[in-house]
N, C-alpha and C. Protein backbone atom coordinates (compact mmCIF):
# COMPACT_ATOMS: atom_id res chain seq x y z
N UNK A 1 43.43 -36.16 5.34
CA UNK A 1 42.73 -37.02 4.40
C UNK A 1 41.81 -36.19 3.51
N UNK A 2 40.61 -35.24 4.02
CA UNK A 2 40.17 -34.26 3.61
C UNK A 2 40.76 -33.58 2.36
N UNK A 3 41.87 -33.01 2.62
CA UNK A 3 42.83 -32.41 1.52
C UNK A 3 43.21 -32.60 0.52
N UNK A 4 43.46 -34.30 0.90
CA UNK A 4 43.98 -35.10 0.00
C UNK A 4 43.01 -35.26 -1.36
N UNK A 5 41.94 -36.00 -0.52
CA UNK A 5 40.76 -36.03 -1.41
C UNK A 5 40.47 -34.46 -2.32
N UNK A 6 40.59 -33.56 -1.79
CA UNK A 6 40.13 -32.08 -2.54
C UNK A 6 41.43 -32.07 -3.55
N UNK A 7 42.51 -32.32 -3.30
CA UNK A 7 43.11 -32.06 -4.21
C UNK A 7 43.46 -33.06 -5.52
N UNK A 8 43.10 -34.42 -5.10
CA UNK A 8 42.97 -35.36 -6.02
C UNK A 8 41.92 -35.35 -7.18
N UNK A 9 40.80 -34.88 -6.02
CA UNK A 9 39.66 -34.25 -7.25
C UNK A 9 39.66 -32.69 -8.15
N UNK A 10 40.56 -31.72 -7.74
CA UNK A 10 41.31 -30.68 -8.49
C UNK A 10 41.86 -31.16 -9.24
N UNK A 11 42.67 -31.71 -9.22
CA UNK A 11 43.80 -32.81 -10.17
C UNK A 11 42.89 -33.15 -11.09
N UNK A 12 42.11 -34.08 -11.22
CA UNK A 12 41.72 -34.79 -11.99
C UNK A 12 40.67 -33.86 -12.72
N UNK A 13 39.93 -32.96 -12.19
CA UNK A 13 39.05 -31.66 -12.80
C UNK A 13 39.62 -31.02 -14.06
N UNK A 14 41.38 -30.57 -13.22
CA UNK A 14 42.27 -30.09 -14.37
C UNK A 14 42.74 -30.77 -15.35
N UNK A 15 43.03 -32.32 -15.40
CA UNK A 15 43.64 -32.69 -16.28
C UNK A 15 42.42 -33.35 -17.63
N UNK A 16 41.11 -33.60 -17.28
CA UNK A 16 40.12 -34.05 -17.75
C UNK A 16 39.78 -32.46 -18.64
N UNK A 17 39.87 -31.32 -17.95
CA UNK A 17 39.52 -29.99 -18.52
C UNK A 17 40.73 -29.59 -19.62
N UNK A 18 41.78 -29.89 -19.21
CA UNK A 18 43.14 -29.68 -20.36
C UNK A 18 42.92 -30.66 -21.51
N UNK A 19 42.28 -32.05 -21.31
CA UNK A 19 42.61 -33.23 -22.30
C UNK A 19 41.19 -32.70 -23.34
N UNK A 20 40.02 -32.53 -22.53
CA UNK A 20 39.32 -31.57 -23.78
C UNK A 20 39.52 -30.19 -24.41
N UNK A 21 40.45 -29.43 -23.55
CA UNK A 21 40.38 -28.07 -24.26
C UNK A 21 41.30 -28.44 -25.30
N UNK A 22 42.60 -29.55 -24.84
CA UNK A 22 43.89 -29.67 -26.08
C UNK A 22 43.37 -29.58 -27.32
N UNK A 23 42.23 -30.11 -27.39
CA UNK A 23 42.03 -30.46 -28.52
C UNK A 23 42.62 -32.03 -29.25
N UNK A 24 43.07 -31.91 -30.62
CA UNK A 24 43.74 -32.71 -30.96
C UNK A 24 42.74 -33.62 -31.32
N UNK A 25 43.61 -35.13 -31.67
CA UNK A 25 42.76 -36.13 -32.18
C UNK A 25 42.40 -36.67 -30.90
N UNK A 26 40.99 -37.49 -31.00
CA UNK A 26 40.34 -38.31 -29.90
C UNK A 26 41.41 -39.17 -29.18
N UNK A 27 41.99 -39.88 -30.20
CA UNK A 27 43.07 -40.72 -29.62
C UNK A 27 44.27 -40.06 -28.42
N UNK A 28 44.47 -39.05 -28.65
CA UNK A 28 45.22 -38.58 -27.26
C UNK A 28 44.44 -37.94 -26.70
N UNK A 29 43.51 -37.40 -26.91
CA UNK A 29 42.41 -37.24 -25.97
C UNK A 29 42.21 -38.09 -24.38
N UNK A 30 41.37 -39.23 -25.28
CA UNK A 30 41.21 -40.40 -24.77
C UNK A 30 42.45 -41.22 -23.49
N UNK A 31 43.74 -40.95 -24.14
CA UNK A 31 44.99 -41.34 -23.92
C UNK A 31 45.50 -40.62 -22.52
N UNK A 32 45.22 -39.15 -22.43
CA UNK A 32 44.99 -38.15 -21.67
C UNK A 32 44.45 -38.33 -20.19
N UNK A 33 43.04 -38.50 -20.43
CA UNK A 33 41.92 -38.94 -19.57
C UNK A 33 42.06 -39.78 -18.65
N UNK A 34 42.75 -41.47 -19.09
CA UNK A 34 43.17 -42.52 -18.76
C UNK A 34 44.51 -42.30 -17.82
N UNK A 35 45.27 -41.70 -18.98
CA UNK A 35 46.33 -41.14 -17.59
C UNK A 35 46.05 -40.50 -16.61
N UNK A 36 44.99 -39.67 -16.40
CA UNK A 36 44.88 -38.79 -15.80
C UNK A 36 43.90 -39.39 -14.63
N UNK A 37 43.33 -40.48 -15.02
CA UNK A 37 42.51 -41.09 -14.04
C UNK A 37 42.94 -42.25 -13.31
N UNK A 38 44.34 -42.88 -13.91
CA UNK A 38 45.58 -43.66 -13.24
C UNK A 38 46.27 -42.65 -12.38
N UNK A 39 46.42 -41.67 -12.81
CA UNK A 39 47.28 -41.07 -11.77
C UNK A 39 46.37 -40.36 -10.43
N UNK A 40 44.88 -40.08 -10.69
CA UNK A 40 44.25 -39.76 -9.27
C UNK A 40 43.90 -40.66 -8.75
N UNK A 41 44.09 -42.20 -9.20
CA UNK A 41 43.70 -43.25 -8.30
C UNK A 41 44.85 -43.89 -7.79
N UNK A 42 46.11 -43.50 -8.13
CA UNK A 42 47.49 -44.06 -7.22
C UNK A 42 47.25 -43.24 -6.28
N UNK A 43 47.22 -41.61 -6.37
CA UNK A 43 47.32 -40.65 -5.13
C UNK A 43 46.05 -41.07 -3.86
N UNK A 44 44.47 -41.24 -4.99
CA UNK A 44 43.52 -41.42 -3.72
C UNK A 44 44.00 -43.01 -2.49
N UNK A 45 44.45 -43.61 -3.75
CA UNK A 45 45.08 -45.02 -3.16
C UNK A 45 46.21 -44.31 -2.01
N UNK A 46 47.26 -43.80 -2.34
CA UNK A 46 48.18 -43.73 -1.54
C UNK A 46 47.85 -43.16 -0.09
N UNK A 47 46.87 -41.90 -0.24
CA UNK A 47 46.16 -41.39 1.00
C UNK A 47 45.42 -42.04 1.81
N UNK A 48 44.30 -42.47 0.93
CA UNK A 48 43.68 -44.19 2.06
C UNK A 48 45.00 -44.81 2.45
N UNK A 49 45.65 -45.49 2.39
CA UNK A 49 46.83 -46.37 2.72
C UNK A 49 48.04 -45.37 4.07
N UNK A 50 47.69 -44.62 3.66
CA UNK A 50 48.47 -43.14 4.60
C UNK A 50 47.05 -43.49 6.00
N UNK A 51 46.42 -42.96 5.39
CA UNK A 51 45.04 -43.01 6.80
C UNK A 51 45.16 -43.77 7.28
N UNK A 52 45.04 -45.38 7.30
CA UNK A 52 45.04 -46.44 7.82
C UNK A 52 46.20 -46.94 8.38
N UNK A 53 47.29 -46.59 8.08
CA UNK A 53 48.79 -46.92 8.78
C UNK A 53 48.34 -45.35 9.88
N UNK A 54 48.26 -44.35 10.10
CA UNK A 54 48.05 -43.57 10.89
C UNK A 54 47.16 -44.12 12.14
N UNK A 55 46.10 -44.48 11.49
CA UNK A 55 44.96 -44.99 12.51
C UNK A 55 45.44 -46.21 13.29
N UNK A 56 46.09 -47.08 12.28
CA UNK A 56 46.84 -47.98 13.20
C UNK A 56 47.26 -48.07 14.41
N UNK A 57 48.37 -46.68 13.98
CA UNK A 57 49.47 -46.16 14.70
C UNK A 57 49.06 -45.70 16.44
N UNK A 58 47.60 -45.01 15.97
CA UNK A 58 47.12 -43.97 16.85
C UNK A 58 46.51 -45.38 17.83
N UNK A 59 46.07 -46.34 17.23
CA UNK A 59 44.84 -47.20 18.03
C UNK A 59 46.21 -48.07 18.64
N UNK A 60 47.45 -48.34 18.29
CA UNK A 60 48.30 -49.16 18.79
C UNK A 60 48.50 -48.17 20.13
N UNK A 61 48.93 -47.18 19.92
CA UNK A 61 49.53 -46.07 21.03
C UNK A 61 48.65 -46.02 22.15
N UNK A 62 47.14 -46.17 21.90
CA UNK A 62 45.95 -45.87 22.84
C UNK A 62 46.16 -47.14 23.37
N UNK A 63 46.45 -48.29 22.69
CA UNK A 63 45.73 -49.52 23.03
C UNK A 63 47.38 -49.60 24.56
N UNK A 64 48.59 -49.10 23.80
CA UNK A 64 49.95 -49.16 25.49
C UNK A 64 49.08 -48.42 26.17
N UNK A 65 48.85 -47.44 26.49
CA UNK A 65 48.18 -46.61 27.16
C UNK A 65 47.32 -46.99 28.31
N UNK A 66 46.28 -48.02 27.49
CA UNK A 66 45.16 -48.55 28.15
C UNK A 66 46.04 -49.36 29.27
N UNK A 67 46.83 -50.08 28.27
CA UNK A 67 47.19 -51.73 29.07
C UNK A 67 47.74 -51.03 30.55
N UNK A 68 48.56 -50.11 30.21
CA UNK A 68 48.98 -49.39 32.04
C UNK A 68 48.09 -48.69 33.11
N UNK A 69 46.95 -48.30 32.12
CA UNK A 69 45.50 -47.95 32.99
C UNK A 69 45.21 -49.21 33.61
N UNK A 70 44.82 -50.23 33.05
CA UNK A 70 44.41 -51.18 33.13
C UNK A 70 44.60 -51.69 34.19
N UNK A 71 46.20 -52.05 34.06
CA UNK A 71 46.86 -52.86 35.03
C UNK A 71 47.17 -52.10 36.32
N UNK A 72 46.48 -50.80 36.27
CA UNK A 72 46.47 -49.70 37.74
C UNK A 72 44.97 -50.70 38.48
N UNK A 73 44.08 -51.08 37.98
CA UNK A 73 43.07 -51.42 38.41
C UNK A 73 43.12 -52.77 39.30
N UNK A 74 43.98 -53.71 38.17
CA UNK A 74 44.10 -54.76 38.75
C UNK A 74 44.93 -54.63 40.08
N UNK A 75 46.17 -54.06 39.95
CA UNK A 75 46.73 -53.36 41.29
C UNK A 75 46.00 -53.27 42.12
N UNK A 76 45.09 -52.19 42.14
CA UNK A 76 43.51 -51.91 43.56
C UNK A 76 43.10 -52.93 43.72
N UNK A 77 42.89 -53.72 42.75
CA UNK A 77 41.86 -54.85 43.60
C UNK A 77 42.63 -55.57 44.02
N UNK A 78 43.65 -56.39 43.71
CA UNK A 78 44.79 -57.04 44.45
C UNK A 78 44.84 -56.53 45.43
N UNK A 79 45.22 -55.19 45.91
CA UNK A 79 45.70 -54.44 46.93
C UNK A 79 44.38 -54.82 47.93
N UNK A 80 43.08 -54.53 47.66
CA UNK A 80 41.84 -54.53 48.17
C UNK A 80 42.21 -55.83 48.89
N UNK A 81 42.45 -56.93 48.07
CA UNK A 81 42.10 -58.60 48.99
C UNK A 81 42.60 -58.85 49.67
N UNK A 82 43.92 -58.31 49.17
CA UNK A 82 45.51 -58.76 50.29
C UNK A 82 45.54 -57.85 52.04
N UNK A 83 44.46 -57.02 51.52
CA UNK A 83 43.95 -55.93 52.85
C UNK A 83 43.04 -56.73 53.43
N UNK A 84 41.67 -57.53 52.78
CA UNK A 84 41.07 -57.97 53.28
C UNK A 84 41.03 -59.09 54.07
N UNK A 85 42.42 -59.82 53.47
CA UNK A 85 42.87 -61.25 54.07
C UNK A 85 43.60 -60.86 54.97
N UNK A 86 45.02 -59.66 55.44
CA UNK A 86 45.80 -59.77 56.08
C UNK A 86 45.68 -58.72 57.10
N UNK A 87 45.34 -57.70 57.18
CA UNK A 87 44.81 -56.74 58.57
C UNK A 87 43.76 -57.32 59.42
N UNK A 88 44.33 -57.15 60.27
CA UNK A 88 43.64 -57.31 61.56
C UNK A 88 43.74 -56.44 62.39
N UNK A 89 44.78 -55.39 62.40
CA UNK A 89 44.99 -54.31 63.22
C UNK A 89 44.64 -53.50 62.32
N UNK A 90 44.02 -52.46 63.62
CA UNK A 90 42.63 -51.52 62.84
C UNK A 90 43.77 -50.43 62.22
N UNK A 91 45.43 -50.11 62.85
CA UNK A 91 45.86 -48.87 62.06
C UNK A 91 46.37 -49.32 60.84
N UNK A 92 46.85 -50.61 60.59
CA UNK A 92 47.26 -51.51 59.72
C UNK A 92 46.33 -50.93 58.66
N UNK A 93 44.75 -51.33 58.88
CA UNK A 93 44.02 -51.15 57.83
C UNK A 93 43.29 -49.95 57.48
N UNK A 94 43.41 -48.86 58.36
CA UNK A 94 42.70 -47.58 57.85
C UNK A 94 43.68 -47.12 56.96
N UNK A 95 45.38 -47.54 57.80
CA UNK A 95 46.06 -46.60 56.21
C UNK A 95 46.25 -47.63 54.87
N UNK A 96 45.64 -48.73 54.70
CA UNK A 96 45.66 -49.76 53.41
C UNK A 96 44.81 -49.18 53.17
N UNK A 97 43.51 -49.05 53.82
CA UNK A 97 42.59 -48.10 53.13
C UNK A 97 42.51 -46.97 52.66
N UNK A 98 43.43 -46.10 53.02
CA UNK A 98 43.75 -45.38 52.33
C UNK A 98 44.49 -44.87 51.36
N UNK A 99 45.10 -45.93 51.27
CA UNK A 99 46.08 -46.23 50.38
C UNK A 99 44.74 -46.77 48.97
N UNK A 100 43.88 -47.44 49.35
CA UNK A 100 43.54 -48.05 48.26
C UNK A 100 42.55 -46.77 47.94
N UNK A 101 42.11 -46.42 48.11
CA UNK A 101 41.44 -44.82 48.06
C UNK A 101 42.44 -44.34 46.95
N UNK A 102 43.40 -43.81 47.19
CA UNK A 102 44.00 -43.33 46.62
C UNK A 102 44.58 -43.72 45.34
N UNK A 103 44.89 -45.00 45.12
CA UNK A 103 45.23 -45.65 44.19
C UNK A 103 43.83 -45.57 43.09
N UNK A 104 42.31 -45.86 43.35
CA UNK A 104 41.39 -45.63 43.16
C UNK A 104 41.36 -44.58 42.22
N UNK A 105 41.77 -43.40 42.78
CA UNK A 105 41.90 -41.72 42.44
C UNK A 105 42.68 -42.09 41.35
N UNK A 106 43.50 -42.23 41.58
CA UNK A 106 44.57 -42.65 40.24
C UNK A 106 44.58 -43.19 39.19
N UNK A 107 43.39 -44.42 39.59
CA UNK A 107 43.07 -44.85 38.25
C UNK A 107 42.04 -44.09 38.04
N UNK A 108 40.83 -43.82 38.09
CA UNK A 108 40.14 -42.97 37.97
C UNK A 108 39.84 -41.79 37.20
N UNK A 109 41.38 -41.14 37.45
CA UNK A 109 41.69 -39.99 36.39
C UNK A 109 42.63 -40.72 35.37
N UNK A 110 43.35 -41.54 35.29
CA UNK A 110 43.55 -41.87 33.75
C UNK A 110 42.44 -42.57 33.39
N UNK A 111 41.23 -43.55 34.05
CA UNK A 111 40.62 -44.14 33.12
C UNK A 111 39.71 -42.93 31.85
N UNK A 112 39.35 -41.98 33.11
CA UNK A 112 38.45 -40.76 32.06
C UNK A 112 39.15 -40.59 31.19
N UNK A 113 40.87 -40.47 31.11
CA UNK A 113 41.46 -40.00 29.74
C UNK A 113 40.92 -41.27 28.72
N UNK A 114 41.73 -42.40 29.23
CA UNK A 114 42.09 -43.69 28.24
C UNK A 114 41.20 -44.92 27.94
N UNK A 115 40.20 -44.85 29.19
CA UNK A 115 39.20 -46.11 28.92
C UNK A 115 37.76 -45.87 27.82
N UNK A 116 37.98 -47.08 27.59
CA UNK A 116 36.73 -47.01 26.72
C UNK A 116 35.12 -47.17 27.10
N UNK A 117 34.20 -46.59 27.00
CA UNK A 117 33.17 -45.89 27.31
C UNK A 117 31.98 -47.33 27.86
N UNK A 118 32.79 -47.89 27.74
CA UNK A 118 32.18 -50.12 27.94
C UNK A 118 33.14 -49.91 29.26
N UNK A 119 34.20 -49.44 29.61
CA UNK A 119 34.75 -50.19 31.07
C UNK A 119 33.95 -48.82 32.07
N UNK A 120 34.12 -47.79 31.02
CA UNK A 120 33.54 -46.85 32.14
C UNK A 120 32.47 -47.21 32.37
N UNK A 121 31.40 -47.42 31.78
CA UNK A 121 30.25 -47.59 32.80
C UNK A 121 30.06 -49.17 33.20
N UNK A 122 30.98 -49.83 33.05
CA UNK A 122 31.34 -50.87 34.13
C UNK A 122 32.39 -50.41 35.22
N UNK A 123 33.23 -49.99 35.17
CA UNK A 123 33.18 -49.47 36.60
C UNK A 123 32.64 -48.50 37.52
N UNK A 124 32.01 -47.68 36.71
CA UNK A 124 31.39 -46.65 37.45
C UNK A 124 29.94 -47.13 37.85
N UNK A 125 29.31 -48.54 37.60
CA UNK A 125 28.22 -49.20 38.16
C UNK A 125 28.89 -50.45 39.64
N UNK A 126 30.95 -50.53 39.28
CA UNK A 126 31.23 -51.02 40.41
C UNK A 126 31.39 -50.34 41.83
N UNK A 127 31.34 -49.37 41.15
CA UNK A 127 31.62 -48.06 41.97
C UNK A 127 30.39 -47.79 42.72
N UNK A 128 29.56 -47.54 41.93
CA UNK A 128 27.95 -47.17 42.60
C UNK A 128 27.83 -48.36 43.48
N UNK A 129 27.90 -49.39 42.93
CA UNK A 129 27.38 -50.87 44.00
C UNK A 129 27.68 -50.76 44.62
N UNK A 130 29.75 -50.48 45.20
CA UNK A 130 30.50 -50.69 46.45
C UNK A 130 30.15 -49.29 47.36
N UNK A 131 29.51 -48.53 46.89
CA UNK A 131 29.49 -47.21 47.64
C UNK A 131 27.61 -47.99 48.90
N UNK A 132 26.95 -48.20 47.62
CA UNK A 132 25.51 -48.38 48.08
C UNK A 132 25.28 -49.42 49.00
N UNK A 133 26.31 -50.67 48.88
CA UNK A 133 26.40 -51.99 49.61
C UNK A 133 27.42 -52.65 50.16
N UNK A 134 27.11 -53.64 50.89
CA UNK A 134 28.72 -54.17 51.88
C UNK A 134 28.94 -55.10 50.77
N UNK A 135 30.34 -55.13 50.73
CA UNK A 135 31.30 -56.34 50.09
C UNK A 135 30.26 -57.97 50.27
N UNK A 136 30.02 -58.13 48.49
CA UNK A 136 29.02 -59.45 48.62
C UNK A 136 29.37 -59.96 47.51
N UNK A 137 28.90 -61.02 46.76
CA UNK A 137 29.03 -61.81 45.71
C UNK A 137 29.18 -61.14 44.57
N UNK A 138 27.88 -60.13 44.62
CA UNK A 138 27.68 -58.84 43.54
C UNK A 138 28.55 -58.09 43.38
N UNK A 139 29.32 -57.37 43.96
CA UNK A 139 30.72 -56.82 44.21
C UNK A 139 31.11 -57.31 43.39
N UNK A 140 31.44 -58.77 44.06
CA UNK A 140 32.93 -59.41 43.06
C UNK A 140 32.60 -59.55 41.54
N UNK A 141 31.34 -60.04 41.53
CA UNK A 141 30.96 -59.88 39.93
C UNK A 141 30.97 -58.55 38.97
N UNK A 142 31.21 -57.52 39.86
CA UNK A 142 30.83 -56.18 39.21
C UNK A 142 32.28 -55.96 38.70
N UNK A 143 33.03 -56.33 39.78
CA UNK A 143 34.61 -56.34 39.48
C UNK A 143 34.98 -57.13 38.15
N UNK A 144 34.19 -58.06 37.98
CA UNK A 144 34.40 -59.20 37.13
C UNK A 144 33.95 -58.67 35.51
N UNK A 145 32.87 -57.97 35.69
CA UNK A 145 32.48 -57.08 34.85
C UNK A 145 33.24 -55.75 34.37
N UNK A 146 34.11 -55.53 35.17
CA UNK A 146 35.11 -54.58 34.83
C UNK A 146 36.21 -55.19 34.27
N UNK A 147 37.02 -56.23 34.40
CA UNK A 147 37.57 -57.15 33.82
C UNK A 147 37.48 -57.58 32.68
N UNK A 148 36.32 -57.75 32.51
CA UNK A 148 35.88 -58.25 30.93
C UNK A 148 35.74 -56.72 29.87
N UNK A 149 35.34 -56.05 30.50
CA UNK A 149 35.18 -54.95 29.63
C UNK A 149 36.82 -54.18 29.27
N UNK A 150 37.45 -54.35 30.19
CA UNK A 150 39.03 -53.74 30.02
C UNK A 150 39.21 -55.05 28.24
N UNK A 151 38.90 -56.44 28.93
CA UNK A 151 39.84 -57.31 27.98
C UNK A 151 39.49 -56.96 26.64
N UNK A 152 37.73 -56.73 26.60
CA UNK A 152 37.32 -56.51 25.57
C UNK A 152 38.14 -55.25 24.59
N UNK A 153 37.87 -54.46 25.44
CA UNK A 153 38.77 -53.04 25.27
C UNK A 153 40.31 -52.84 24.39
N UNK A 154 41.40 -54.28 24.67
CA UNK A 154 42.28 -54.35 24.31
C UNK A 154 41.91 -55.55 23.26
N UNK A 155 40.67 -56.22 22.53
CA UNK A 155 40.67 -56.93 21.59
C UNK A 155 41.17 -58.40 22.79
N UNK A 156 40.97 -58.87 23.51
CA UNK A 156 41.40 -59.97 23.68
C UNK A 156 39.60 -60.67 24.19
N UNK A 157 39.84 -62.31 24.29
CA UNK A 157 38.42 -62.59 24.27
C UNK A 157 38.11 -63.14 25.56
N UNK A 158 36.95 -63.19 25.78
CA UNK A 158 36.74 -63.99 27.21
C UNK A 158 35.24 -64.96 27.10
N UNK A 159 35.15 -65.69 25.51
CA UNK A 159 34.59 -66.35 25.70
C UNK A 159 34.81 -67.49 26.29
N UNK A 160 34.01 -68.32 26.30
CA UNK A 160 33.40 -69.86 26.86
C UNK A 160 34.10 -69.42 28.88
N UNK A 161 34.43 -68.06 29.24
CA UNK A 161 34.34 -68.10 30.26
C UNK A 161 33.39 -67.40 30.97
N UNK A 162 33.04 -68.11 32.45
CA UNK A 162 31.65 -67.96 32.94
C UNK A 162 32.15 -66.42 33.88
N UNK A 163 30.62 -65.66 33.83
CA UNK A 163 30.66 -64.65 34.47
C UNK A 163 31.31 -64.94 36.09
N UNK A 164 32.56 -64.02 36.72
CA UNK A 164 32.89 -64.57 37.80
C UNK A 164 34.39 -65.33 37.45
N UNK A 165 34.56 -65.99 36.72
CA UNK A 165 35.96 -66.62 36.66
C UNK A 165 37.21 -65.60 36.64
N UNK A 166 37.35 -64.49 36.67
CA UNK A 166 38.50 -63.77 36.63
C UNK A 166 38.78 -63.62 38.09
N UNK A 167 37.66 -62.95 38.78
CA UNK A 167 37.81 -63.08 40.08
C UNK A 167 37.84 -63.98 41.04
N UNK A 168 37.23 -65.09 40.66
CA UNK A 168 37.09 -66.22 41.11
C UNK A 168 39.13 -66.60 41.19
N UNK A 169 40.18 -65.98 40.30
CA UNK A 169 41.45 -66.36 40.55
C UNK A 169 42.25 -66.27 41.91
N UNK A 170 41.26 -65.26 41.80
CA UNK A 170 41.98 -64.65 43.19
C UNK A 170 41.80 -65.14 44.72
N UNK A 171 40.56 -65.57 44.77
CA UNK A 171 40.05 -66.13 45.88
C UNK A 171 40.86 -67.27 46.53
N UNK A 172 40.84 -67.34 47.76
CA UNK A 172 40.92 -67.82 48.72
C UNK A 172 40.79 -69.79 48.26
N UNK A 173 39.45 -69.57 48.23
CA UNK A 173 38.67 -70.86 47.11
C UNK A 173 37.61 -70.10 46.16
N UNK A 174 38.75 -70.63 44.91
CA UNK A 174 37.58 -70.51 43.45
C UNK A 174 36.44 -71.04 43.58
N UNK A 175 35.93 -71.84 44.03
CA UNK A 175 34.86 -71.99 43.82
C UNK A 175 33.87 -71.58 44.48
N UNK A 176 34.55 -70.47 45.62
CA UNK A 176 33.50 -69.96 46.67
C UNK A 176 32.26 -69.20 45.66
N UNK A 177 32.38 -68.54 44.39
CA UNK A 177 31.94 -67.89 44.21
C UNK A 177 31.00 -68.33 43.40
N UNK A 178 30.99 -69.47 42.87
CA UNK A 178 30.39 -70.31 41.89
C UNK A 178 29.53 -70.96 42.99
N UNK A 179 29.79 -71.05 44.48
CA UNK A 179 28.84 -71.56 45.57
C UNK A 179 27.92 -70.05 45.82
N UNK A 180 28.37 -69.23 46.36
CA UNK A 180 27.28 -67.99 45.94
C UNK A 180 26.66 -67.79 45.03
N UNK A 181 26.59 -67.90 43.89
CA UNK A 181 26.38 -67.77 42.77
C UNK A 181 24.99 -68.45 42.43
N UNK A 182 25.37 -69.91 42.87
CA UNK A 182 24.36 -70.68 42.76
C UNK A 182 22.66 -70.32 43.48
């Protein structure tokens, strides 16, 4: 884009510097100038219009990217509940747990590539919570908070919904959490 611009304004330096040195009558002078200032505003036009189909391009590509980060997360936490509801045997659940550990790791290092700097420090405050405290209401909301910040992330909206309703899907009973809550 840079370039573009430097050379559009060369362009137009030279042809404004030729239309006065020509000489001649004012009238092609004048005639000169005009052309010469139609033709650096198709090129500056065409380069803006170049930039913005690029940027497009680049924010569409980031935005696939995300959606498979993304949906690594929702994975863990799914994985997390379906552990929490269905083990009961302790080897059952050290290797789900480790399994979800790991999956964790995974997202983890693509989110640093691909997430946007709103989910990271929403999850990395879900992260701090679940490290500092036992599985509680706050948890699930922090999760919930990571949720919203992904949606945000991909342009989609989550108004008129209440903090808690994403996770609240998942539950056992939705409304357990809206009873904590209270």
């Amino acid at each position: 884009m840079k370039v573009g611009i430097v050379i559009t304004v060369v362009l137009l330096i030279v042809l404004f510097a030729w239309a006065i040195w020509a000489g001649g009558d004012a009238k092609h002078s004048q005639g000169l100038v005009a052309a010469s200032a139609v033709v650096a505003a198709a090129i500056f036009s065409a380069l803006i219009t170049q930039q913005q189909v690029r940027q497009r391009e680049l924010t569409e590509s980031h935005r696939m990217r995300k959606i498979v980060v993304y949906e690594e997360f929702g994975d863990v936490y799914l994985n997390t509940l379906k552990l929490a509801r269905v083990a009961k045997d302790e080897k059952k659940l050290a290797k789900g747990q480790a399994d979800v550990v790991d999956l964790m790791f995974q997202f983890s290092k693509r989110a640093m590539l691909w997430a946007s700097p709103e989910v990271l420090i929403a999850y990395n405050s879900y992260r701090e919570y679940g490290q500092n405290n036992k599985p509680d209401k706050e948890l699930l909301l922090k999760v919930d908070d990571v949720l919203r910040a992904m949606r945000r992330d991909l342009g989609l909206s989550s108004s008129g919904l209440e903090r808690g309703s994403f996770v609240s899907m998942f539950l056992t009973d939705p409304n357990e959490l809206k009873s904590k809550t209270s």
